[in-house]
PDB file of N, CA and C in Angstrom:
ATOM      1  N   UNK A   1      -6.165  -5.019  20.808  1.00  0.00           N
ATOM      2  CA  UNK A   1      -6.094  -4.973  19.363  1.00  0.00           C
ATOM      3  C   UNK A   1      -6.971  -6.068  18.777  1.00  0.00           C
ATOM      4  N   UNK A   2      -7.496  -5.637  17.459  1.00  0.00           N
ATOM      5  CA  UNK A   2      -8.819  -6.482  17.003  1.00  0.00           C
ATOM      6  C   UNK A   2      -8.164  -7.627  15.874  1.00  0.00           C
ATOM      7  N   UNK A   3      -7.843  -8.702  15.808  1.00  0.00           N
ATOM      8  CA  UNK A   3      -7.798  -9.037  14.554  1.00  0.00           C
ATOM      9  C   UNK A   3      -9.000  -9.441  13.306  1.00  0.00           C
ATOM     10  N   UNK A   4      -9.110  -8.432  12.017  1.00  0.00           N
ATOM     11  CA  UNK A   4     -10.041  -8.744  11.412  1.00  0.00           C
ATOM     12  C   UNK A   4     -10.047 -10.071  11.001  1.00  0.00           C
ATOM     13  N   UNK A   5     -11.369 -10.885  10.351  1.00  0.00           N
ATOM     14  CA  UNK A   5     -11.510 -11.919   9.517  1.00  0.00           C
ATOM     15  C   UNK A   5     -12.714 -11.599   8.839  1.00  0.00           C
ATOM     16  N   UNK A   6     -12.317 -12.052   7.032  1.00  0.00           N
ATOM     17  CA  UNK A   6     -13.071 -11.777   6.385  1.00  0.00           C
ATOM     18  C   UNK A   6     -13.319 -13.123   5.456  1.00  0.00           C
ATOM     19  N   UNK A   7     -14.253 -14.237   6.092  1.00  0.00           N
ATOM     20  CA  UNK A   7     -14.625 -15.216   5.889  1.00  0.00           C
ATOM     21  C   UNK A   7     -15.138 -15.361   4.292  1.00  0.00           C
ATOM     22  N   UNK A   8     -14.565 -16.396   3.359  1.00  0.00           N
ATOM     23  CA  UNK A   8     -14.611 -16.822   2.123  1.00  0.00           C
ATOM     24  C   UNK A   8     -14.668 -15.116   1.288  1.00  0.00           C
ATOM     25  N   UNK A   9     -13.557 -14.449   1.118  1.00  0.00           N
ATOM     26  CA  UNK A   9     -14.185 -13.149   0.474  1.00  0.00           C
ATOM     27  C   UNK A   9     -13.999 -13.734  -1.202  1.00  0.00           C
ATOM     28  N   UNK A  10     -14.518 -12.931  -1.943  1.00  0.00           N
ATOM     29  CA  UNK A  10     -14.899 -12.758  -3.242  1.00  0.00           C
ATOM     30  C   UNK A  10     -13.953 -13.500  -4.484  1.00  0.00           C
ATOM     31  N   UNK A  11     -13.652 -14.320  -5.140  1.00  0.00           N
ATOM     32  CA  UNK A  11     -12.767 -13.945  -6.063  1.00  0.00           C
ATOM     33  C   UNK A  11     -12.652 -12.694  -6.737  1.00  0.00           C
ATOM     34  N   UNK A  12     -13.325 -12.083  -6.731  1.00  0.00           N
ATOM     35  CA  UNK A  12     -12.760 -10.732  -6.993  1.00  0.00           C
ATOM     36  C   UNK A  12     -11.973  -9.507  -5.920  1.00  0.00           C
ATOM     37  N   UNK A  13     -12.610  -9.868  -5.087  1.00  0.00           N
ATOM     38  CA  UNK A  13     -12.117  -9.186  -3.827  1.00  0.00           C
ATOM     39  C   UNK A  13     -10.056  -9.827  -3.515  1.00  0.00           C
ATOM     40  N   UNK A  14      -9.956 -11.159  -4.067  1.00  0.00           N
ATOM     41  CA  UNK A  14      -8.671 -11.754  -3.883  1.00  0.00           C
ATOM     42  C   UNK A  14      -7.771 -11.247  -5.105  1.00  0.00           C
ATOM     43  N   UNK A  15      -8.611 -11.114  -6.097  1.00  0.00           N
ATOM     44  CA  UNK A  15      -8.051 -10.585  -7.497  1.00  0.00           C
ATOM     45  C   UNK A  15      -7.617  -9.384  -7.221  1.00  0.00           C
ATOM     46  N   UNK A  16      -8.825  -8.733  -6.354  1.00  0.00           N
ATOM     47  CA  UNK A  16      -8.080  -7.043  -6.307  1.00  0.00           C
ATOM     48  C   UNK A  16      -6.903  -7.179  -5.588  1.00  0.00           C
ATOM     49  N   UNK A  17      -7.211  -7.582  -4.732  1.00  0.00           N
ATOM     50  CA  UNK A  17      -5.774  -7.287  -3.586  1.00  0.00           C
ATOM     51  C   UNK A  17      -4.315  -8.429  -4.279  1.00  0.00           C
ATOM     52  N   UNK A  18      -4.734  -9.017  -5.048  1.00  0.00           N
ATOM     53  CA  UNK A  18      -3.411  -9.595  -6.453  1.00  0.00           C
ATOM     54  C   UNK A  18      -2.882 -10.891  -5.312  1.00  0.00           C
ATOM     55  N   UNK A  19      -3.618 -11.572  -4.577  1.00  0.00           N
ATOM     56  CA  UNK A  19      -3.063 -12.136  -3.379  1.00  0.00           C
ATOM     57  C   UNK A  19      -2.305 -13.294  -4.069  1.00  0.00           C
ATOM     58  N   UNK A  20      -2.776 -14.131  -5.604  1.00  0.00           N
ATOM     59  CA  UNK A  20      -2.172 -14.766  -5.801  1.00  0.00           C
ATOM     60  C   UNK A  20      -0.577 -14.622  -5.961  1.00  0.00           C
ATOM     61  N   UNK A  21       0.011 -13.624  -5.947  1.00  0.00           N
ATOM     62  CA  UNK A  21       1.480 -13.312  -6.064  1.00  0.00           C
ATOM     63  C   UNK A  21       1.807 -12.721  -4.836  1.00  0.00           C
ATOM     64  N   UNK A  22       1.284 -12.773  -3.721  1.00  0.00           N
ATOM     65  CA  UNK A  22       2.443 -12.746  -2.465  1.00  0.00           C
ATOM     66  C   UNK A  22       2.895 -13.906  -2.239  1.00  0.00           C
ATOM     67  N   UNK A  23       3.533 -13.818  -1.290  1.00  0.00           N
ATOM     68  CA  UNK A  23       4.414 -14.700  -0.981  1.00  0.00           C
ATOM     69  C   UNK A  23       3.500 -16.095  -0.018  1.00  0.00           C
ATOM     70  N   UNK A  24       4.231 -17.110  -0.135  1.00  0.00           N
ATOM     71  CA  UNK A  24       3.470 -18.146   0.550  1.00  0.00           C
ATOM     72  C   UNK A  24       4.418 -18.252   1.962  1.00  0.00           C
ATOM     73  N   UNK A  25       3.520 -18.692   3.503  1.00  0.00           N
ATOM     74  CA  UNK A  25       4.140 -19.307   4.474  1.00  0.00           C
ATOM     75  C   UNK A  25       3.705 -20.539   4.664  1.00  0.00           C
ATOM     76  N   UNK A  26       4.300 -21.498   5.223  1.00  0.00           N
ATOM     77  CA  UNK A  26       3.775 -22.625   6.043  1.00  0.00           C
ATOM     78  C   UNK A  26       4.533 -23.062   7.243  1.00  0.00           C
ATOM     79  N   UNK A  27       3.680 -23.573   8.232  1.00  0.00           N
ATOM     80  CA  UNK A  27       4.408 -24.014   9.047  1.00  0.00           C
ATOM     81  C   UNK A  27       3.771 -24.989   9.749  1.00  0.00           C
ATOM     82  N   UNK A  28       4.110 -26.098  10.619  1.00  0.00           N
ATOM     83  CA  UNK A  28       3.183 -27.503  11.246  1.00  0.00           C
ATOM     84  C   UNK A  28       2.927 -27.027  12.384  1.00  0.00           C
ATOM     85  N   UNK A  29       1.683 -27.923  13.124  1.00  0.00           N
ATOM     86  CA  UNK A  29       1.119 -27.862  13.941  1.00  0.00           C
ATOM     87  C   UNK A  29       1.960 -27.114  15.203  1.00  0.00           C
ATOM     88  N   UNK A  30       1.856 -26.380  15.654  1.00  0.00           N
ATOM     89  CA  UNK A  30       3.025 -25.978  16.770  1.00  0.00           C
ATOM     90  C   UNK A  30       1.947 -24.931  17.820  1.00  0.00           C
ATOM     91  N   UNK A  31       2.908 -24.273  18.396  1.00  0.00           N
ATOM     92  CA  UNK A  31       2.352 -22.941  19.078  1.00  0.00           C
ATOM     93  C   UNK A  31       3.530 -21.994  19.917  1.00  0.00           C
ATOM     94  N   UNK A  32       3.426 -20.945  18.984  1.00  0.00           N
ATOM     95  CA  UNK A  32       4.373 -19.726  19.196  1.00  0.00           C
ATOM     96  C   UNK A  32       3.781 -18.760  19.710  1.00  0.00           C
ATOM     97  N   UNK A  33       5.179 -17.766  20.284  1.00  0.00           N
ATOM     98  CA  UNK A  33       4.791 -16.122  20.487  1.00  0.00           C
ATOM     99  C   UNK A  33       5.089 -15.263  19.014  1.00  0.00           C
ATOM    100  N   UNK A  34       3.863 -14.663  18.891  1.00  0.00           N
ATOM    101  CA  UNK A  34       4.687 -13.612  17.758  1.00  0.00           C
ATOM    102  C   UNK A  34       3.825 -12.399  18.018  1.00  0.00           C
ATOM    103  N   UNK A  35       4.341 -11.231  17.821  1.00  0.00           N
ATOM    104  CA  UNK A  35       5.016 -10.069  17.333  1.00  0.00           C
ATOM    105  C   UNK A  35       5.128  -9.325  15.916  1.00  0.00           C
ATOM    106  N   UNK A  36       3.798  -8.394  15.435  1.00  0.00           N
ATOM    107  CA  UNK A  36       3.578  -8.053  14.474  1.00  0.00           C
ATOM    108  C   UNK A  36       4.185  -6.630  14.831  1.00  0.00           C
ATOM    109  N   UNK A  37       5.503  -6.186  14.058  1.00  0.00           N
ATOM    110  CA  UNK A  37       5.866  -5.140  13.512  1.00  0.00           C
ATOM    111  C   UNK A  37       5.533  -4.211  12.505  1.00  0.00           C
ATOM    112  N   UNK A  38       4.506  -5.174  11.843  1.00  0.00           N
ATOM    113  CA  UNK A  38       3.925  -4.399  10.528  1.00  0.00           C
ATOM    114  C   UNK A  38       2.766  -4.668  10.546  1.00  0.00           C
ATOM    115  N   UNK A  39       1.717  -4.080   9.697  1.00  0.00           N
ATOM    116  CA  UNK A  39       0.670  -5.030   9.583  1.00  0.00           C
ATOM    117  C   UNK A  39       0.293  -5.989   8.582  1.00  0.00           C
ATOM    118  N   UNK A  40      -0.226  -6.925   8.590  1.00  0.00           N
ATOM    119  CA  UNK A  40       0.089  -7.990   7.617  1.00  0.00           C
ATOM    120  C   UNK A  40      -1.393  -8.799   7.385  1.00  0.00           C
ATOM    121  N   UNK A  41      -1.737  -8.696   6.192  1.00  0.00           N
ATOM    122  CA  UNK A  41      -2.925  -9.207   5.785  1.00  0.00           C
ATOM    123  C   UNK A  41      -2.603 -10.430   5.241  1.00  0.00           C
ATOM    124  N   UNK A  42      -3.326 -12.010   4.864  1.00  0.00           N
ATOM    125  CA  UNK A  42      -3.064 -12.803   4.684  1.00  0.00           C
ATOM    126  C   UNK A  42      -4.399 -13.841   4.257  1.00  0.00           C
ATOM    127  N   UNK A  43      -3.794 -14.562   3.343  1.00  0.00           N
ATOM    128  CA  UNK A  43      -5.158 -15.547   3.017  1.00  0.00           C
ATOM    129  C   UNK A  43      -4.899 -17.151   3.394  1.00  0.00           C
ATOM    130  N   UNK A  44      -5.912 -17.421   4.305  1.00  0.00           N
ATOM    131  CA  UNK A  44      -5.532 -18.890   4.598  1.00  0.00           C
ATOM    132  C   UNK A  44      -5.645 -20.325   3.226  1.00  0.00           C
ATOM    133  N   UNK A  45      -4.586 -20.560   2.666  1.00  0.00           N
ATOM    134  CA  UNK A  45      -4.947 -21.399   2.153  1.00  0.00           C
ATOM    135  C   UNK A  45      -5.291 -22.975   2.084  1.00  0.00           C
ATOM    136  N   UNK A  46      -4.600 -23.109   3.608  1.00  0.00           N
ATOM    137  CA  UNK A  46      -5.018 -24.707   4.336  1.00  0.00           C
ATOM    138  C   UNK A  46      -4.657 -24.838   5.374  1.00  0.00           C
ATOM    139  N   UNK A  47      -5.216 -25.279   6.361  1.00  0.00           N
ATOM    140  CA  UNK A  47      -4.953 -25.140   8.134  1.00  0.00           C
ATOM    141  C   UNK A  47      -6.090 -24.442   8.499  1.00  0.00           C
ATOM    142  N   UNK A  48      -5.526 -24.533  10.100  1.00  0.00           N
ATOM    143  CA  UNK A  48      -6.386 -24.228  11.185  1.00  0.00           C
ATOM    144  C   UNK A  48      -5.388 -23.639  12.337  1.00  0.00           C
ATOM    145  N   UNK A  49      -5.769 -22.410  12.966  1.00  0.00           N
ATOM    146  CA  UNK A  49      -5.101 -21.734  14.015  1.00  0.00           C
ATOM    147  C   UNK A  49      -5.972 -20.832  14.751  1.00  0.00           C
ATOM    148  N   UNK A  50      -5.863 -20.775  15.608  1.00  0.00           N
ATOM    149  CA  UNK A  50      -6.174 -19.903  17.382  1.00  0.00           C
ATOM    150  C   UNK A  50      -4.935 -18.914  17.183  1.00  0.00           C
ATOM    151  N   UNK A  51      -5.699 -18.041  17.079  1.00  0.00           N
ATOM    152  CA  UNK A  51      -4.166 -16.740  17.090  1.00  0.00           C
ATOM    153  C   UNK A  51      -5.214 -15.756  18.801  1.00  0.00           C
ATOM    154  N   UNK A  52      -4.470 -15.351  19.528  1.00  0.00           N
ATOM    155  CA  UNK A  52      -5.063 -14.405  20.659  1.00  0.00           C
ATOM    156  C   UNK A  52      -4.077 -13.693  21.253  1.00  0.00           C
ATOM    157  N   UNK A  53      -4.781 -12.436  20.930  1.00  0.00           N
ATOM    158  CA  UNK A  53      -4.061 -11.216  20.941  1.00  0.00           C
ATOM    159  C   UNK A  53      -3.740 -11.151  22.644  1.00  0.00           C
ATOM    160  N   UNK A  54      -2.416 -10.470  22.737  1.00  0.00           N
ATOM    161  CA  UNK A  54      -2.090 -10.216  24.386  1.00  0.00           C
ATOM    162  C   UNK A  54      -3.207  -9.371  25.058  1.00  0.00           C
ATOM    163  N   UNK A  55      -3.962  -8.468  24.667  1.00  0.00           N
ATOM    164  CA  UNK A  55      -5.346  -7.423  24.928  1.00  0.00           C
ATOM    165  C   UNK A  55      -6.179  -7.669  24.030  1.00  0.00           C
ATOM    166  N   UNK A  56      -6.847  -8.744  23.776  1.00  0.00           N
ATOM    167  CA  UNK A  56      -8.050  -8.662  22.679  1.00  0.00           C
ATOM    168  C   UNK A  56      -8.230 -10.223  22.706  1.00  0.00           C
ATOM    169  N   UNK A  57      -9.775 -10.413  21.949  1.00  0.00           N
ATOM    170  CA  UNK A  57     -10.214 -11.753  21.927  1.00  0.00           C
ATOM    171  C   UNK A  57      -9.459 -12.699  20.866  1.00  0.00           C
ATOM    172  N   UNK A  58      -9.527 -14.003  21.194  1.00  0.00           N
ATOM    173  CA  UNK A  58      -8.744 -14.909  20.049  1.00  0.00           C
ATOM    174  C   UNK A  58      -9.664 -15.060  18.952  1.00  0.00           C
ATOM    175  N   UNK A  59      -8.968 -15.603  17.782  1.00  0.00           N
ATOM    176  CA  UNK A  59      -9.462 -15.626  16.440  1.00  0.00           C
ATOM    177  C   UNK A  59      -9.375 -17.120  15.803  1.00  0.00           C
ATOM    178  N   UNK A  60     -10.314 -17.779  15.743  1.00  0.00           N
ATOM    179  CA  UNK A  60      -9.536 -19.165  15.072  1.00  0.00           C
ATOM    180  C   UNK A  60     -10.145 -18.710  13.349  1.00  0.00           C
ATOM    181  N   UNK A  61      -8.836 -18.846  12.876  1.00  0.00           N
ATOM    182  CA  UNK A  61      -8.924 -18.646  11.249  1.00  0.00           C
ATOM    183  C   UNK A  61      -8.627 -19.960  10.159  1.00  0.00           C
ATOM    184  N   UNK A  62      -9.475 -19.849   9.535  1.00  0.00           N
ATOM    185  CA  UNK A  62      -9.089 -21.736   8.391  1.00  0.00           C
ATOM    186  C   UNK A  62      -8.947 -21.252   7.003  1.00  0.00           C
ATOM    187  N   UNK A  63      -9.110 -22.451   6.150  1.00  0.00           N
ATOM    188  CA  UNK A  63      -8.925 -22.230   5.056  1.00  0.00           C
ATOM    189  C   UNK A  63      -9.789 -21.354   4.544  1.00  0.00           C
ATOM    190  N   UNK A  64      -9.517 -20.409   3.745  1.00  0.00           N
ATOM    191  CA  UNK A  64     -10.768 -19.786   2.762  1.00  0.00           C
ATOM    192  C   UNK A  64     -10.798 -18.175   3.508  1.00  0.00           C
ATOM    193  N   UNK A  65     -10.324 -17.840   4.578  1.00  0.00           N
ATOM    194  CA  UNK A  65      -9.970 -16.707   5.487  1.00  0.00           C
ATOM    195  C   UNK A  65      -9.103 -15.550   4.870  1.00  0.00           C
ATOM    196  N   UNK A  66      -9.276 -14.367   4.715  1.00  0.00           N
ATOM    197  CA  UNK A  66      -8.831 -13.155   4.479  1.00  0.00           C
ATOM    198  C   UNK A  66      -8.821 -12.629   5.991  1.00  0.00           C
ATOM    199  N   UNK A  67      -7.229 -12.443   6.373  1.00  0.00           N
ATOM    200  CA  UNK A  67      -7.275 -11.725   7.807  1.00  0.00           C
ATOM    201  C   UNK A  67      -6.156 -10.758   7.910  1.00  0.00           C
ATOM    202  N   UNK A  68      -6.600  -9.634   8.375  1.00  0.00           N
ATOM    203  CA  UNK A  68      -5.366  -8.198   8.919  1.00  0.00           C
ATOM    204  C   UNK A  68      -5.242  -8.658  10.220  1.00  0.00           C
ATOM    205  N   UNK A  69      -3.849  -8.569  10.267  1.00  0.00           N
ATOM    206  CA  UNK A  69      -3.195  -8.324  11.787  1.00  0.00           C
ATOM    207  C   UNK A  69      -2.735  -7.143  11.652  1.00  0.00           C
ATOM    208  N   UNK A  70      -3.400  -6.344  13.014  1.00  0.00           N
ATOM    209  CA  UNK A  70      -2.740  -5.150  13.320  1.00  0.00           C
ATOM    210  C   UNK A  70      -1.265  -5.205  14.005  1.00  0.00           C
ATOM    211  N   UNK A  71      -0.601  -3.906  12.729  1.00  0.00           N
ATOM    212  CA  UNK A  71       0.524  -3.771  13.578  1.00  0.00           C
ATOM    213  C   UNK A  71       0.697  -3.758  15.322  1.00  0.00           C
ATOM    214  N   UNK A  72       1.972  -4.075  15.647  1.00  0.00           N
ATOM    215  CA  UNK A  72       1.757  -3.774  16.926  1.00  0.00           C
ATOM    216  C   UNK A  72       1.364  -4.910  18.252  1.00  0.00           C
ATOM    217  N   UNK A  73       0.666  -5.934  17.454  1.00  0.00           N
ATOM    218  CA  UNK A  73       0.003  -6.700  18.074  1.00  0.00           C
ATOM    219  C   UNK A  73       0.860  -7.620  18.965  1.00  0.00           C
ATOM    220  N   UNK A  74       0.730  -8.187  19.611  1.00  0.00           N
ATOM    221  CA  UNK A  74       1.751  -9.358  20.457  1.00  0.00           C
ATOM    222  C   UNK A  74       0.715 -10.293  20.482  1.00  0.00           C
ATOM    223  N   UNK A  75       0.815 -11.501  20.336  1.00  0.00           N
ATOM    224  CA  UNK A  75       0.157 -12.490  20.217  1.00  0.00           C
ATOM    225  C   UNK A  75       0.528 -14.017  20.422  1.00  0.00           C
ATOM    226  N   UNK A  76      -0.110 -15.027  20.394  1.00  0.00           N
ATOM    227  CA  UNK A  76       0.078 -16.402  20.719  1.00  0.00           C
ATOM    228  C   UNK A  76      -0.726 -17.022  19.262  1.00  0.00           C
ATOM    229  N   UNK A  77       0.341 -17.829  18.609  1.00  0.00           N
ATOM    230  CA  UNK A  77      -0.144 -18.511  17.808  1.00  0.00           C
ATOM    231  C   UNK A  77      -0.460 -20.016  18.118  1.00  0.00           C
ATOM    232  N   UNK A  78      -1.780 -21.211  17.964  1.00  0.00           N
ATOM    233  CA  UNK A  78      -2.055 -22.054  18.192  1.00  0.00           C
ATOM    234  C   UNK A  78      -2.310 -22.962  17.072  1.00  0.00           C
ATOM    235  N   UNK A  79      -1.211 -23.261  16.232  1.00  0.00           N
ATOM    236  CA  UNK A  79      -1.949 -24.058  14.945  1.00  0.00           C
ATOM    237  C   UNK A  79      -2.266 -25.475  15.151  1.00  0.00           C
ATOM    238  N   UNK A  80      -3.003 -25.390  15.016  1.00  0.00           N
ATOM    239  CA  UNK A  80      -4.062 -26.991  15.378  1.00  0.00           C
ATOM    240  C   UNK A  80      -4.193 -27.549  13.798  1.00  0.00           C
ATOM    241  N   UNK A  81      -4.014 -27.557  12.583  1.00  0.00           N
ATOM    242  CA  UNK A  81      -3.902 -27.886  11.486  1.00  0.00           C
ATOM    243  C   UNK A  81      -2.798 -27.128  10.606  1.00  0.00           C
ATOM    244  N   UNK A  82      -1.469 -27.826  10.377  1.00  0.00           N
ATOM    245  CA  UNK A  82      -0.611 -27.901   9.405  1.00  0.00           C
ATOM    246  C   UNK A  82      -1.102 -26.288   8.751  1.00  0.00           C
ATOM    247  N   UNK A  83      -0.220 -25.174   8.998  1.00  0.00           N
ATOM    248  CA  UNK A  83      -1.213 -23.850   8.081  1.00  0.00           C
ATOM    249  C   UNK A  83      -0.180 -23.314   7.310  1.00  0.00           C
ATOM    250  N   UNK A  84      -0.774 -23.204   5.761  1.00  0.00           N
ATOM    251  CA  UNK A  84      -0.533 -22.459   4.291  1.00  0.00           C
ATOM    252  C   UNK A  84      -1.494 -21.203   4.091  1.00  0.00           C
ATOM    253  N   UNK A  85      -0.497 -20.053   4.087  1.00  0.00           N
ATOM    254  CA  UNK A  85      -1.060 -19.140   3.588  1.00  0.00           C
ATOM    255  C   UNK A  85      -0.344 -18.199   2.770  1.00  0.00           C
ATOM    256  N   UNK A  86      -0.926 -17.528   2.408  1.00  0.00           N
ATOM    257  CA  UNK A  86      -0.479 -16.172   1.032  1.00  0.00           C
ATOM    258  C   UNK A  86      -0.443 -14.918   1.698  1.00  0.00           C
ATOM    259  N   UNK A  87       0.618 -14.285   2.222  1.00  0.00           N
ATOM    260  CA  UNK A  87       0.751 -13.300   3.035  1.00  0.00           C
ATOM    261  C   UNK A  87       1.381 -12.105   2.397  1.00  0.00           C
ATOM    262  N   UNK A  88       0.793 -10.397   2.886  1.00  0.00           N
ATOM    263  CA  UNK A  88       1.161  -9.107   2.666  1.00  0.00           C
ATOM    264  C   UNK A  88       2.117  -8.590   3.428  1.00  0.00           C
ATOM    265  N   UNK A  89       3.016  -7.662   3.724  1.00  0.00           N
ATOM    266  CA  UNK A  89       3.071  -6.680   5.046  1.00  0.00           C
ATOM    267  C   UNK A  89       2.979  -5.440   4.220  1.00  0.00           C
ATOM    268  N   UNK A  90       2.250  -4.398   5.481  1.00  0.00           N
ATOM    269  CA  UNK A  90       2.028  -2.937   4.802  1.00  0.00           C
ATOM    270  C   UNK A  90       2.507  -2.178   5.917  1.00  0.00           C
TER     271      UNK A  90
END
């Protein structure tokens, strides 16, 4: 499974998708297993993480990042910087 990244996208492109009103996560430096049941698009708003999929290449995503996780995915999260973001599920 691929995870997209869509590096510094548009203020308009953030406007469309209304990202300022999802919901916010954060969490500190750590490293987990997770498990996407849904798929879930998300905008990095500060941090740094190594996410790598159980079948697919890893992704390090930072601030300024628009990224889909495919449903389905099983993965290893690596946050190497304190990470805030503005997250979907669809």
């Amino acid at each position: 499974m691929k995870i997209e990244v869509l590096n510094k996208p548009s203020p308009e492109k953030l406007t469309q998708l209304n990202v300022s009103n999802w919901p916010i996560w954060e969490k500190e430096a750590s490293s987990f297993a997770w498990t996407y049941d849904l798929q879930e698009v998300c905008y990095i708003l500060q941090g740094k993480v190594t996410v790598t999929p159980q079948d697919g290449q890893p992704a390090t995503i930072q601030e300024g990042d628009l990224v889909t996780f495919p449903k389905g995915m099983i993965c290893q999260w690596d946050i190497s910087k304190d990470i805030r973001k503005h997250y979907q599920f669809f």
